[in-house]
C-alpha atoms as a PDB file:
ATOM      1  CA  UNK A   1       0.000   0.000   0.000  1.00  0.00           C
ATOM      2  CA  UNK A   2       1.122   3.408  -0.708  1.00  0.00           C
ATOM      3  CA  UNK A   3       2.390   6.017   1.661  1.00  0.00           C
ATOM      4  CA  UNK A   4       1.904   9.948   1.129  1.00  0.00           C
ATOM      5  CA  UNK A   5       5.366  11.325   1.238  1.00  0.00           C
ATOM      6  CA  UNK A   6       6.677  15.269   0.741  1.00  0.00           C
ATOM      7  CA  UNK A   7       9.377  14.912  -1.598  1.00  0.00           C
ATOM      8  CA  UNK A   8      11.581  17.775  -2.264  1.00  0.00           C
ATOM      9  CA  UNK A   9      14.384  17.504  -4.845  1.00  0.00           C
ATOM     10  CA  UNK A  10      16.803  20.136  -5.432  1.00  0.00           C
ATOM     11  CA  UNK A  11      19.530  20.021  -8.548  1.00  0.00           C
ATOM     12  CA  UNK A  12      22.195  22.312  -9.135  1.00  0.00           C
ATOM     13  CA  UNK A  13      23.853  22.457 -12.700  1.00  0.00           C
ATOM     14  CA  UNK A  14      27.405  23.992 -13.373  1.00  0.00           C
ATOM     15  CA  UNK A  15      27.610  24.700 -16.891  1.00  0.00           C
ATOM     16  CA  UNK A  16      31.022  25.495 -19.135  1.00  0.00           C
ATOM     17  CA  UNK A  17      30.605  28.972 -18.340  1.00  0.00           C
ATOM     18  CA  UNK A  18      31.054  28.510 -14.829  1.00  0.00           C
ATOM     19  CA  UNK A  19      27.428  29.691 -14.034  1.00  0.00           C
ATOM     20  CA  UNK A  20      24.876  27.660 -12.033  1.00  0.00           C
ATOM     21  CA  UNK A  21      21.213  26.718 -12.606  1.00  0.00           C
ATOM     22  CA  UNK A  22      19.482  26.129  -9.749  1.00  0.00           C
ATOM     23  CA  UNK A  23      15.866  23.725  -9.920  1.00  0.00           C
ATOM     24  CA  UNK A  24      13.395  22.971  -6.700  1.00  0.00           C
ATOM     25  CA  UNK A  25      10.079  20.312  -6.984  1.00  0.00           C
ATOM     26  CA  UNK A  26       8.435  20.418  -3.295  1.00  0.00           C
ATOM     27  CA  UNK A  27       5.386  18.160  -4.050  1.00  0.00           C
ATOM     28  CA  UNK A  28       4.041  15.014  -2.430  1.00  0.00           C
ATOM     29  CA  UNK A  29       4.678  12.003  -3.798  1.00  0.00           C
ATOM     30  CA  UNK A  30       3.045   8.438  -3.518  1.00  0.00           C
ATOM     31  CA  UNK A  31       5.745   5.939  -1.740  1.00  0.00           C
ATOM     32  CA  UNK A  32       5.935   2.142  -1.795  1.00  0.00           C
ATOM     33  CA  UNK A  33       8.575  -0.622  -0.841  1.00  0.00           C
ATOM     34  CA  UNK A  34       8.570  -3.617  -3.145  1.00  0.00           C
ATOM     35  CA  UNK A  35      11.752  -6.636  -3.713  1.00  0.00           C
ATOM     36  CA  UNK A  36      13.832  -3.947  -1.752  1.00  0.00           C
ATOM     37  CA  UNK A  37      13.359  -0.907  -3.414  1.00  0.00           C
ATOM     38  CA  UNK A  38      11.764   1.921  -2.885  1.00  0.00           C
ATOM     39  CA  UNK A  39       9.340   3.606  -5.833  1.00  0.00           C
ATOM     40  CA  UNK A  40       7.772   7.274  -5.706  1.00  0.00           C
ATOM     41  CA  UNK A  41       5.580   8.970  -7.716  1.00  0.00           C
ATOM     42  CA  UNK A  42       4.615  11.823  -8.199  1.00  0.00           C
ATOM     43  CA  UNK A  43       3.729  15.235 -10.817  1.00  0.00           C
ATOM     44  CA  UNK A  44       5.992  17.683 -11.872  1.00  0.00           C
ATOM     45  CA  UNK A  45       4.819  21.058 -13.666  1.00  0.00           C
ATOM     46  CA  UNK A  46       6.844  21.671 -16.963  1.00  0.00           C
ATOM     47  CA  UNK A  47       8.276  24.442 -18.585  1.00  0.00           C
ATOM     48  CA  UNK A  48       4.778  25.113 -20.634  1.00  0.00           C
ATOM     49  CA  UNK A  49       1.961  26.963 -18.734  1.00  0.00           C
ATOM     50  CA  UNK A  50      -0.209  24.111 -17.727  1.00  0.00           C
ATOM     51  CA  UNK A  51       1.785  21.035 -18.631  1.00  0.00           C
ATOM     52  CA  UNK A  52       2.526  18.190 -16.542  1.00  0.00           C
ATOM     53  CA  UNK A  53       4.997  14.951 -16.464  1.00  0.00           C
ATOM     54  CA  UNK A  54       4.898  11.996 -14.452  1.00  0.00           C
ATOM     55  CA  UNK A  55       7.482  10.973 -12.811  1.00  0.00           C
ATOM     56  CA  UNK A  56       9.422   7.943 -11.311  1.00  0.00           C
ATOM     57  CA  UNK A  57      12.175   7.773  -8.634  1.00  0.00           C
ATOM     58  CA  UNK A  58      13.272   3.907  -7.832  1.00  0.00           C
ATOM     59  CA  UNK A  59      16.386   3.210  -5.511  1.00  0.00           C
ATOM     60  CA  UNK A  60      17.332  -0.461  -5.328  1.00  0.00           C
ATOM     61  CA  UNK A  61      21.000  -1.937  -4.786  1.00  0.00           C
ATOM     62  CA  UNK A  62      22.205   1.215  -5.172  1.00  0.00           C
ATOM     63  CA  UNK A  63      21.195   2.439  -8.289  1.00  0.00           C
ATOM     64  CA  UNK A  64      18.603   5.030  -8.628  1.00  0.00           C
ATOM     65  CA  UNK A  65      16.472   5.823 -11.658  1.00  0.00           C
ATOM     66  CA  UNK A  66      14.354   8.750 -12.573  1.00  0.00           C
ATOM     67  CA  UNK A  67      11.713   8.196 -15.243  1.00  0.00           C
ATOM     68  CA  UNK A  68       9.891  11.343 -16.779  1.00  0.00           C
ATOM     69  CA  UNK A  69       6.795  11.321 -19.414  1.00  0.00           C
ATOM     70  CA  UNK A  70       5.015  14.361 -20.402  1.00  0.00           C
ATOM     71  CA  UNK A  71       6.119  17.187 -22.818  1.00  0.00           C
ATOM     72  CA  UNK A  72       9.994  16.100 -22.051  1.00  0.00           C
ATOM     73  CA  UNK A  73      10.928  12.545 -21.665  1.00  0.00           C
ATOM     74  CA  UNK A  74      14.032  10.998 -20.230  1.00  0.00           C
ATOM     75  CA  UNK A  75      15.091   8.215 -18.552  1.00  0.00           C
ATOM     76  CA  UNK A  76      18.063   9.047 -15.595  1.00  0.00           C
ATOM     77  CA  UNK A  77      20.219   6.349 -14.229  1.00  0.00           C
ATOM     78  CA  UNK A  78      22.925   7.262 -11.357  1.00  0.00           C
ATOM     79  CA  UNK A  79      25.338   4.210 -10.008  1.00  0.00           C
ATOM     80  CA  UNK A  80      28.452   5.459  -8.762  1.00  0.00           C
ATOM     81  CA  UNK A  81      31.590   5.483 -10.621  1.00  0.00           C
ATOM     82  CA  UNK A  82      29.481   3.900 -13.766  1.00  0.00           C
ATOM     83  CA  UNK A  83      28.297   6.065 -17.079  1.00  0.00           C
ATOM     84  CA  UNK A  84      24.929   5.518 -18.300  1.00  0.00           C
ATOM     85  CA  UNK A  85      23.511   7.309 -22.035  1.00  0.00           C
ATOM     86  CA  UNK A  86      19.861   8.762 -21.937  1.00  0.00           C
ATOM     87  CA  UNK A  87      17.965   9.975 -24.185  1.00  0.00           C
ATOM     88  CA  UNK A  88      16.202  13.077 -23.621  1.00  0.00           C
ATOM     89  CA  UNK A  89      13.458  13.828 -25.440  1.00  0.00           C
ATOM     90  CA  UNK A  90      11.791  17.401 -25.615  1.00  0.00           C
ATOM     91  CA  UNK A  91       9.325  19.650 -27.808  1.00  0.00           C
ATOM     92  CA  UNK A  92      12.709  20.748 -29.584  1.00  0.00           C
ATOM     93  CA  UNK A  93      14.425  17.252 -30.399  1.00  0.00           C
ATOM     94  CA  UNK A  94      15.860  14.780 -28.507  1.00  0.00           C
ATOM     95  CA  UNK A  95      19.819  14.744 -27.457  1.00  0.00           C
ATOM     96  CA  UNK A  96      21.971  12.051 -26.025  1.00  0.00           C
ATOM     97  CA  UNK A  97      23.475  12.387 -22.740  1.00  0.00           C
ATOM     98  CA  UNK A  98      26.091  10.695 -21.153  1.00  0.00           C
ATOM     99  CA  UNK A  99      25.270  10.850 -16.905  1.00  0.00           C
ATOM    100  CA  UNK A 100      28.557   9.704 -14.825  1.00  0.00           C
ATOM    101  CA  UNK A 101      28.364   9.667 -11.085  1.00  0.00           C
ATOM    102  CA  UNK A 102      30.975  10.218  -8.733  1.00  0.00           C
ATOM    103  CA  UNK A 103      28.553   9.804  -5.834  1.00  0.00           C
ATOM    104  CA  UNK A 104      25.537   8.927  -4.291  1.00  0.00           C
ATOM    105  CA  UNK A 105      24.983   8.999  -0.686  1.00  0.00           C
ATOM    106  CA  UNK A 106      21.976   7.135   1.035  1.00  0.00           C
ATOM    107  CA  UNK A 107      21.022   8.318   4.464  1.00  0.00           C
ATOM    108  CA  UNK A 108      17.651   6.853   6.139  1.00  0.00           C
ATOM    109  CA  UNK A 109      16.506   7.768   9.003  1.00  0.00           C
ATOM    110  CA  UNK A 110      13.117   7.479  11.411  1.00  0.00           C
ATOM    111  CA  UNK A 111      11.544  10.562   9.737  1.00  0.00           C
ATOM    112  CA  UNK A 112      12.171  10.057   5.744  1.00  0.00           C
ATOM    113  CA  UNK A 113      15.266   8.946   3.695  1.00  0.00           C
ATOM    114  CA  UNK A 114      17.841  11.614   2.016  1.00  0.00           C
ATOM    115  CA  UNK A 115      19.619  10.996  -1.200  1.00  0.00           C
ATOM    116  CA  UNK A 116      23.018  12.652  -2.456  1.00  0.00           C
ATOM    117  CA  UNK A 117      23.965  12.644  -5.985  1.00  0.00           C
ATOM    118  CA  UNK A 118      27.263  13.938  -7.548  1.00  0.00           C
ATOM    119  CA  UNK A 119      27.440  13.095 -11.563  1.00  0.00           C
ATOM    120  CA  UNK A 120      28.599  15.010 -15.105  1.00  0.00           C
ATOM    121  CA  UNK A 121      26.186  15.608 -17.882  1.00  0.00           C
ATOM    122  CA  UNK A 122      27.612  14.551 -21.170  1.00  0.00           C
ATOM    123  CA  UNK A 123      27.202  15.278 -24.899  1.00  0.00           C
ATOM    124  CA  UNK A 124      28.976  13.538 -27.824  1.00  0.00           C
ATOM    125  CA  UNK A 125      31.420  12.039 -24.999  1.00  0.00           C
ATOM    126  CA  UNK A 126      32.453  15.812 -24.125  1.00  0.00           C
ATOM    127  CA  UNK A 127      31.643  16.952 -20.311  1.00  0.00           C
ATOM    128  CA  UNK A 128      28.917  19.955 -20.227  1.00  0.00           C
ATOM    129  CA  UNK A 129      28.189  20.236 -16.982  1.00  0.00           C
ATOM    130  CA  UNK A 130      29.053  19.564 -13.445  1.00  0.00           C
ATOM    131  CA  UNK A 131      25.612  18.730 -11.391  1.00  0.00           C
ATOM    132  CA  UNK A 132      24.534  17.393  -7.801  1.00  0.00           C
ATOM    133  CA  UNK A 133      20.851  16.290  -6.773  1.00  0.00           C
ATOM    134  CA  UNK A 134      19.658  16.131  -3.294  1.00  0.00           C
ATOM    135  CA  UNK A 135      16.086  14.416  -2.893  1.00  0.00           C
ATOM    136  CA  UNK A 136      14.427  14.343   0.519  1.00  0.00           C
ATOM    137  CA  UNK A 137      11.749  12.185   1.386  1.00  0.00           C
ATOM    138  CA  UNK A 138       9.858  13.204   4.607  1.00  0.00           C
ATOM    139  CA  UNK A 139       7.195  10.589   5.852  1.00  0.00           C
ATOM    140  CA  UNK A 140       3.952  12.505   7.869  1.00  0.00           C
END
């Protein structure tokens, strides 16, 4: 049975130009454990006025996917010290990345679960952009 959860997720890009882009989701989510992992999902609001994607986070054995349909699609996959392509699909066209993590950090605790990501965004094999991802889960 599912759980209501407040996820918040907070990613920091560092692109070429040494400047960072900052992105926040606080939303609840819908949380369940299954074979040892642990699935949420939840909504996300796009860049378009009005739209919407649906979204996926799963952390099992230490590899943790995010999964978004809507007006972009992509398919994330962070496993430290291990490259993984995506492609990323969006109104515009769809590019493939390269995502490399140097990190991921798992921290449970009583209250919710918090999630550390270090990784570099990739384009035809050439870095683009240094990033980190923090996702908190906070059970009511």
């Amino acid at each position: 049975m599912a759980k209501r959860v407040r996820l918040s997720l907070t990613g920091r890009q560092r692109g070429e130009d040494g400047r960072d882009t900052i992105t926040q989701i606080h939303t609840e989510a819908d949380f369940f454990e299954k074979d040892n992992g642990i699935f949420l999902f939840y909504s996300e609001t796009t860049e378009s006025a009005g739209g919407n994607a649906k979204c996926r986070l799963k952390l099992k054995s230490g590899l943790l996917e995010l999964t978004k349909s809507g007006e972009t699609n992509t398919r994330m996959v962070f496993e430290t010290g291990k490259e993984y392509l995506t492609d990323y699909a969006t109104p515009y066209g769809t590019l493939r990345l390269g995502i490399l993590t140097h990190s991921m950090n798992i921290t449970p605790g009583d209250c919710g679960i918090e999630i550390q990501v270090t990784y570099t965004l990739s384009w035809d094999a050439r870095p683009f952009s240094e990033c980190d991802m923090k996702i908190t889960i906070n059970f009511y």
